[in-house]
PDB file of N, CA and C in Angstrom:
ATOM      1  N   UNK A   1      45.237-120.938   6.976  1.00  0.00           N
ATOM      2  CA  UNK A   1      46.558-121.519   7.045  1.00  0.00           C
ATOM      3  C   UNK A   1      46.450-123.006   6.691  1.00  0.00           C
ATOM      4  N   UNK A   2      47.479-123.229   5.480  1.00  0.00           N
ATOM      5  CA  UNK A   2      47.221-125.068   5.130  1.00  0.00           C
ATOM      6  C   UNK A   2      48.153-125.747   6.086  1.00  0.00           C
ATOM      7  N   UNK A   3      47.162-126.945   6.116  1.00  0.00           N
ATOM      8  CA  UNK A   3      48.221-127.765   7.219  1.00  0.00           C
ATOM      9  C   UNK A   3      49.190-128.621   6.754  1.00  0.00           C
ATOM     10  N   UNK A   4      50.569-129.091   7.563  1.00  0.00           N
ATOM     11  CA  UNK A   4      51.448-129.835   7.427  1.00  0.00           C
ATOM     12  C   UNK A   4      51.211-130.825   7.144  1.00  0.00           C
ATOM     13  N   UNK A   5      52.521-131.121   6.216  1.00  0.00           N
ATOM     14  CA  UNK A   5      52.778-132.319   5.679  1.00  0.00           C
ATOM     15  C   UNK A   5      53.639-132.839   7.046  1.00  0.00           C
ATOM     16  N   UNK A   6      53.452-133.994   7.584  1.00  0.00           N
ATOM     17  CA  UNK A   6      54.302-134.771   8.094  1.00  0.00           C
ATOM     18  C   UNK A   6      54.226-135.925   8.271  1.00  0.00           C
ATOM     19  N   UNK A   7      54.798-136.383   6.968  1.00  0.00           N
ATOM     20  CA  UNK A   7      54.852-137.799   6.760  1.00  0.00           C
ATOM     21  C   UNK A   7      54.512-138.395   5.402  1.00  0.00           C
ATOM     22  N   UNK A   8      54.711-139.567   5.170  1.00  0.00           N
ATOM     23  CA  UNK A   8      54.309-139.940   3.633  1.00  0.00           C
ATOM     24  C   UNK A   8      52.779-140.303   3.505  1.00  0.00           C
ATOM     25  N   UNK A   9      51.993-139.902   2.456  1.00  0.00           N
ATOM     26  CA  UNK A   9      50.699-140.503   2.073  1.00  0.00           C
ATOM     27  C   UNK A   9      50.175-141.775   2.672  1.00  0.00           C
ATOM     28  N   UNK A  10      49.170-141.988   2.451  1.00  0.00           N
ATOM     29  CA  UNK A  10      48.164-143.014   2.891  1.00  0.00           C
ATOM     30  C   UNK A  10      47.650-143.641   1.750  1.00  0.00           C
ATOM     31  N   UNK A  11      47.508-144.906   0.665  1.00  0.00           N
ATOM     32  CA  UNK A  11      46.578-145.406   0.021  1.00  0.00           C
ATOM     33  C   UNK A  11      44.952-145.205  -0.022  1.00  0.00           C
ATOM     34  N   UNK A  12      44.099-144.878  -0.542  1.00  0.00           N
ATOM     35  CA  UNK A  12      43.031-144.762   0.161  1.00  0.00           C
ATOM     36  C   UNK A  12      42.541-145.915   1.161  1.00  0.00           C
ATOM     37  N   UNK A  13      42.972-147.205   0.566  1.00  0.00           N
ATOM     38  CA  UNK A  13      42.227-148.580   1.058  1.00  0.00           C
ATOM     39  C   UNK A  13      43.052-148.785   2.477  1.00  0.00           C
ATOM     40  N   UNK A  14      44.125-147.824   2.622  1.00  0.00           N
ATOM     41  CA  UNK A  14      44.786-147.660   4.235  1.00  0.00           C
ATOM     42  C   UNK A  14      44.193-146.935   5.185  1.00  0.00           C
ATOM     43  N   UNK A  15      43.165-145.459   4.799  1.00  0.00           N
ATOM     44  CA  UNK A  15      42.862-144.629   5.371  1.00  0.00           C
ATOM     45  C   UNK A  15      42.301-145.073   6.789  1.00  0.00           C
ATOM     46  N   UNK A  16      41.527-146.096   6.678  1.00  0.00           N
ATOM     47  CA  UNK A  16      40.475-146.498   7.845  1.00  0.00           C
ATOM     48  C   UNK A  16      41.290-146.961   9.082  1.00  0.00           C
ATOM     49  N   UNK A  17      41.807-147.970   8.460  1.00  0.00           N
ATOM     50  CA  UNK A  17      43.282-148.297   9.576  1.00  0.00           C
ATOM     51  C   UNK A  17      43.785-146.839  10.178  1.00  0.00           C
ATOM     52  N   UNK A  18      44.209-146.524   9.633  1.00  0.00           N
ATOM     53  CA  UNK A  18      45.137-144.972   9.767  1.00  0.00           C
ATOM     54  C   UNK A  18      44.200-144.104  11.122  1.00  0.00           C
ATOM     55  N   UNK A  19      43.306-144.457  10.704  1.00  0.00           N
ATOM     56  CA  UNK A  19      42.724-143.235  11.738  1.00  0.00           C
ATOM     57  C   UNK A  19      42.471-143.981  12.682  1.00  0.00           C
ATOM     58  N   UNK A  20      41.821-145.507  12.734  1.00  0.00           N
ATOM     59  CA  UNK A  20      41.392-146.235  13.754  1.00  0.00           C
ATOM     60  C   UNK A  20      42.771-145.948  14.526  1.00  0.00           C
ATOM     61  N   UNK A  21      43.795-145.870  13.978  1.00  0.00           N
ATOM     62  CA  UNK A  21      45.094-146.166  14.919  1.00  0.00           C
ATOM     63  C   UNK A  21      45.359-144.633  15.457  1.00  0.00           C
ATOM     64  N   UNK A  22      45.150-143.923  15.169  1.00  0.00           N
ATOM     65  CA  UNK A  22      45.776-142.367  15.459  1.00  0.00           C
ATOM     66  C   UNK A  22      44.347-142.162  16.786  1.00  0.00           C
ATOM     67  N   UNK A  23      42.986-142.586  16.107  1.00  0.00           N
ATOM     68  CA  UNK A  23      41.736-142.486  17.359  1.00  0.00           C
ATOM     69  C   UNK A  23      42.055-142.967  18.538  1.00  0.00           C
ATOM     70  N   UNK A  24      42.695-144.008  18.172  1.00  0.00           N
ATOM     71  CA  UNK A  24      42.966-145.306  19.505  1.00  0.00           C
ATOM     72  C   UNK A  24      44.282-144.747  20.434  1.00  0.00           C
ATOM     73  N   UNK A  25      45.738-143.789  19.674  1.00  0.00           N
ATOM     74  CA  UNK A  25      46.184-143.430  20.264  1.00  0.00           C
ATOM     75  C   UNK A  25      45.744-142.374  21.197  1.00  0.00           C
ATOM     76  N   UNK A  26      45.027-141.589  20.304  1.00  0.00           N
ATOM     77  CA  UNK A  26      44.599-140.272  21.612  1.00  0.00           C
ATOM     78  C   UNK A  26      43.582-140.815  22.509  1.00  0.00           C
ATOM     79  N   UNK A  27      42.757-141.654  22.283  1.00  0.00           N
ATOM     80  CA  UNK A  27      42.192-142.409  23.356  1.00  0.00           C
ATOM     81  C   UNK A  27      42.973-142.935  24.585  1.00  0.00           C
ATOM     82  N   UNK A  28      44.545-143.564  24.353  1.00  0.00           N
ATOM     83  CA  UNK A  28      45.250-144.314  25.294  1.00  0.00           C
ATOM     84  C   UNK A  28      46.036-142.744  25.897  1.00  0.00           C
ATOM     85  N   UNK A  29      46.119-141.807  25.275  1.00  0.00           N
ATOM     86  CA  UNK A  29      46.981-141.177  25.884  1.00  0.00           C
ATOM     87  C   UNK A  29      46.370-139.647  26.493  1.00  0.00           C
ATOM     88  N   UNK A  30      44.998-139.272  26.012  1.00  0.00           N
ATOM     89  CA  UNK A  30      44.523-138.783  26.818  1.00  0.00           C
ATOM     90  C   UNK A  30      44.609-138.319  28.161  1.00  0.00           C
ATOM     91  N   UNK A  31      44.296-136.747  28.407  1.00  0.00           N
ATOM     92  CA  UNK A  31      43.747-136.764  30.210  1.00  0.00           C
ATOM     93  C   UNK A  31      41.914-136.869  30.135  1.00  0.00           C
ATOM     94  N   UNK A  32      42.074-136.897  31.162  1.00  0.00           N
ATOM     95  CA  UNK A  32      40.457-137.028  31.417  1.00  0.00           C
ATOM     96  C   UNK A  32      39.817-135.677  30.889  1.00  0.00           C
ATOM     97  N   UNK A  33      39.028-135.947  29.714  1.00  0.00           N
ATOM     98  CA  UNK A  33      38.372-134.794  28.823  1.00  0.00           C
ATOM     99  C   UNK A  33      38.558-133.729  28.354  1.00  0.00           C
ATOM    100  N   UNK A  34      40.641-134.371  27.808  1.00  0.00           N
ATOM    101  CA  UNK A  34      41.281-133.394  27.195  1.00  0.00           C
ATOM    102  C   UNK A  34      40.549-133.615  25.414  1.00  0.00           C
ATOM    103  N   UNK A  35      40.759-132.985  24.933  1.00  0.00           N
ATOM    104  CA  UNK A  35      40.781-132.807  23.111  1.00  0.00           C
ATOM    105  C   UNK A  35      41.550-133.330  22.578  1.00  0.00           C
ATOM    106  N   UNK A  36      41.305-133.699  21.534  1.00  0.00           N
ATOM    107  CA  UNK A  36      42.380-134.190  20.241  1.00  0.00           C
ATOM    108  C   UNK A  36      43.584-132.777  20.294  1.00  0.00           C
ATOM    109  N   UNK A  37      43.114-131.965  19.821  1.00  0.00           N
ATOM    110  CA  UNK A  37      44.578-130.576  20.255  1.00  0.00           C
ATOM    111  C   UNK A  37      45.263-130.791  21.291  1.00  0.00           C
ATOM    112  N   UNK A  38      44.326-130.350  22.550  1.00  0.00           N
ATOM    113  CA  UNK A  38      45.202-130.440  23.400  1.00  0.00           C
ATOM    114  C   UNK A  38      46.172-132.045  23.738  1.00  0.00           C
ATOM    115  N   UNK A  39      45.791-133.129  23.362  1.00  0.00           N
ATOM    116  CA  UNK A  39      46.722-134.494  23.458  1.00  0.00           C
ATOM    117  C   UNK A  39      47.619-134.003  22.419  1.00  0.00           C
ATOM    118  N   UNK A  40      47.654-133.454  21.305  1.00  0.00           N
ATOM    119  CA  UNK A  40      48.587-133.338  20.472  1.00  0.00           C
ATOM    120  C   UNK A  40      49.776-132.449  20.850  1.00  0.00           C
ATOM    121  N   UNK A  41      48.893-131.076  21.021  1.00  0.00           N
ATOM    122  CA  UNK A  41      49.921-130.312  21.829  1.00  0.00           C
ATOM    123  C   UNK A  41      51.185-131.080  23.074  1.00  0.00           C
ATOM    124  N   UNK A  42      50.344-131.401  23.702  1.00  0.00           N
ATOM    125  CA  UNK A  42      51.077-132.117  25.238  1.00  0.00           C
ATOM    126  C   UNK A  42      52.194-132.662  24.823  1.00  0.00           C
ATOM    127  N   UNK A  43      51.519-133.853  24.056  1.00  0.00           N
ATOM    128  CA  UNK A  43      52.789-135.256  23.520  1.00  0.00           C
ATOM    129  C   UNK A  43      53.322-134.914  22.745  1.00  0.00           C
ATOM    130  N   UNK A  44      53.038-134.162  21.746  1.00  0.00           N
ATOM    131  CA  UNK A  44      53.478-134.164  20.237  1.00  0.00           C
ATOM    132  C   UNK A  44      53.073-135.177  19.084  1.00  0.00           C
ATOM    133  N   UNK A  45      53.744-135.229  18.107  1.00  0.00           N
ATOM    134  CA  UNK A  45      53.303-136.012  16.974  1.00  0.00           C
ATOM    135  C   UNK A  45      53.814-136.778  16.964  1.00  0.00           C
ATOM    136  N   UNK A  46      54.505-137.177  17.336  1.00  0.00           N
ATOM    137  CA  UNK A  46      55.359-138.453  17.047  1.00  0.00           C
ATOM    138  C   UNK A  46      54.787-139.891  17.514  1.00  0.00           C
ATOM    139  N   UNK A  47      54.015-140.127  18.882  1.00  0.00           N
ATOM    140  CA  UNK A  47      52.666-141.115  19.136  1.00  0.00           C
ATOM    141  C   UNK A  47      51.531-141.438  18.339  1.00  0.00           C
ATOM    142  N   UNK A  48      51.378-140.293  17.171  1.00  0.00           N
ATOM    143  CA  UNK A  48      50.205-140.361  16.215  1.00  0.00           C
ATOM    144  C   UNK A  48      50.815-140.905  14.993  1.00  0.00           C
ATOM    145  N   UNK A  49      52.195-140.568  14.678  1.00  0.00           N
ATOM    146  CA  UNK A  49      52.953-140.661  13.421  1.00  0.00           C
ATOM    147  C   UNK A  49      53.461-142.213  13.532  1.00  0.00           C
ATOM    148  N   UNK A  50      53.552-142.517  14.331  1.00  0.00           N
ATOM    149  CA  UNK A  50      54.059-144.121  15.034  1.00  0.00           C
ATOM    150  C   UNK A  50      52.903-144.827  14.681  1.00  0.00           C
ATOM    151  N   UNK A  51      52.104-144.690  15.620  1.00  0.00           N
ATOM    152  CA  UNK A  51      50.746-145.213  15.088  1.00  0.00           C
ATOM    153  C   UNK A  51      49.999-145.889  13.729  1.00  0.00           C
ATOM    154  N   UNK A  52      49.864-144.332  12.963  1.00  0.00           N
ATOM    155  CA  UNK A  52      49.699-144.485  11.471  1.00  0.00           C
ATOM    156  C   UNK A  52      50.878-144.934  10.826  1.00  0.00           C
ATOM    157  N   UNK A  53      52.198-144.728  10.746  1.00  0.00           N
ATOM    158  CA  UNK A  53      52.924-145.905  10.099  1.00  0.00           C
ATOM    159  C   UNK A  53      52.871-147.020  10.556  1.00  0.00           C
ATOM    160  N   UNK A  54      52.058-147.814  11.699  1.00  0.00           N
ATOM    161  CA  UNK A  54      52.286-149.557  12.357  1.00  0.00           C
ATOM    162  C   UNK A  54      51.069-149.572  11.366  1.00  0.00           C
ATOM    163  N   UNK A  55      50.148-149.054  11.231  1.00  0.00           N
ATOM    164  CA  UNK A  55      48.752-149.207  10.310  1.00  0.00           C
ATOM    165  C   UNK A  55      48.830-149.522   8.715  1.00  0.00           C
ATOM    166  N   UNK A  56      49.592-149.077   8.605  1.00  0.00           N
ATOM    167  CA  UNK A  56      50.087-149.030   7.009  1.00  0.00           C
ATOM    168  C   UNK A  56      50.142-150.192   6.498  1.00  0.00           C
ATOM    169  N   UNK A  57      49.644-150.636   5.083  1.00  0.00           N
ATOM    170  CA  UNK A  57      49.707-152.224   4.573  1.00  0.00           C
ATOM    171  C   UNK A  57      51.115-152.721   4.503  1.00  0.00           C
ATOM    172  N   UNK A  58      51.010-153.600   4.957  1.00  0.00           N
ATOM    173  CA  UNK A  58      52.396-153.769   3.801  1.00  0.00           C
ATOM    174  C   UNK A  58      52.669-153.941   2.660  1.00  0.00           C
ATOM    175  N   UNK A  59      53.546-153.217   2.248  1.00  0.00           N
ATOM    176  CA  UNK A  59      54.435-153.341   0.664  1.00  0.00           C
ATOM    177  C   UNK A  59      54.105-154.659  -0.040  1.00  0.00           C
ATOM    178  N   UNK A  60      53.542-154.522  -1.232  1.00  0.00           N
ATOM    179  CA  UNK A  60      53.686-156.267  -1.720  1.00  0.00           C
ATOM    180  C   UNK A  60      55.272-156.096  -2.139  1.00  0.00           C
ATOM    181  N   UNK A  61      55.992-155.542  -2.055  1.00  0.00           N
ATOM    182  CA  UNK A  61      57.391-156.242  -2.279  1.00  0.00           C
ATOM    183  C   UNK A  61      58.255-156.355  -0.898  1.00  0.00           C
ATOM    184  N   UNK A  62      57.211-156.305   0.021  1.00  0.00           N
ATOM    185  CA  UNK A  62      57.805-156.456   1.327  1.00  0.00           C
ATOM    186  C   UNK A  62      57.688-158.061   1.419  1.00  0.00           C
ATOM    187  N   UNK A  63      58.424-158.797   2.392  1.00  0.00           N
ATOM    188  CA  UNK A  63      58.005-159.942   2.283  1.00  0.00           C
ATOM    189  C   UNK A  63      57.538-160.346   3.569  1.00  0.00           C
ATOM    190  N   UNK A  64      56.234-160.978   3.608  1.00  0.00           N
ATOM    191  CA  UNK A  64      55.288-161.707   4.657  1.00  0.00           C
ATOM    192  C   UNK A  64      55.964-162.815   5.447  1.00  0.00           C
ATOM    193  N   UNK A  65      56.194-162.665   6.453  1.00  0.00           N
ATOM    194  CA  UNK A  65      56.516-164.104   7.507  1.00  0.00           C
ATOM    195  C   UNK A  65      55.425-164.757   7.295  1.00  0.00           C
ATOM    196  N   UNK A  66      55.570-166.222   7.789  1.00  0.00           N
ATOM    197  CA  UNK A  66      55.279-166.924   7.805  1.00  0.00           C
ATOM    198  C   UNK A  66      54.489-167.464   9.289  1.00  0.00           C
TER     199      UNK A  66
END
C-alpha cells in the first residue's frame, strides 16, 4: 500500500530541517516509550504537518524582516 500525500513537497536542501522538526515533535509529544505510530495515531497529523511547514525555507519572494 503507497503512502499519502499530505501536504506540499520538500526542496531537497529543506529535507534535514523537515525531519529534525517532525523528530523533535514526536519527541515533545510522546508517552513514555510510545513509537513514532503509535504518537501519530494518538495526535494525528496535524502536530507533524505544523512542524514541517515552520521548517520550510523561506520563499525568496517572500520578504525577510529585518
Amino acid at each position: 500500500m503507497p503512502g499519502k500525500v499530505v501536504g506540499p513537497s520538500f526542496s531537497a536542501a529543506e529535507v534535514p530541517d523537515v525531519i529534525e522538526a517532525v523528530l523533535n515533535t514526536y519527541r515533545d509529544l510522546r508517552a513514555n516509550g510510545e513509537t513514532f505510530i503509535a504518537t501519530l495515531r494518538r495526535v494525528g497529523n496535524d502536530p507533524f504537518k505544523t512542524a514541517a511547514n515552520a521548517a520550510r525555507a523561506v520563499p525568496a519572494h517572500a520578504p525577510v524582516a529585518a
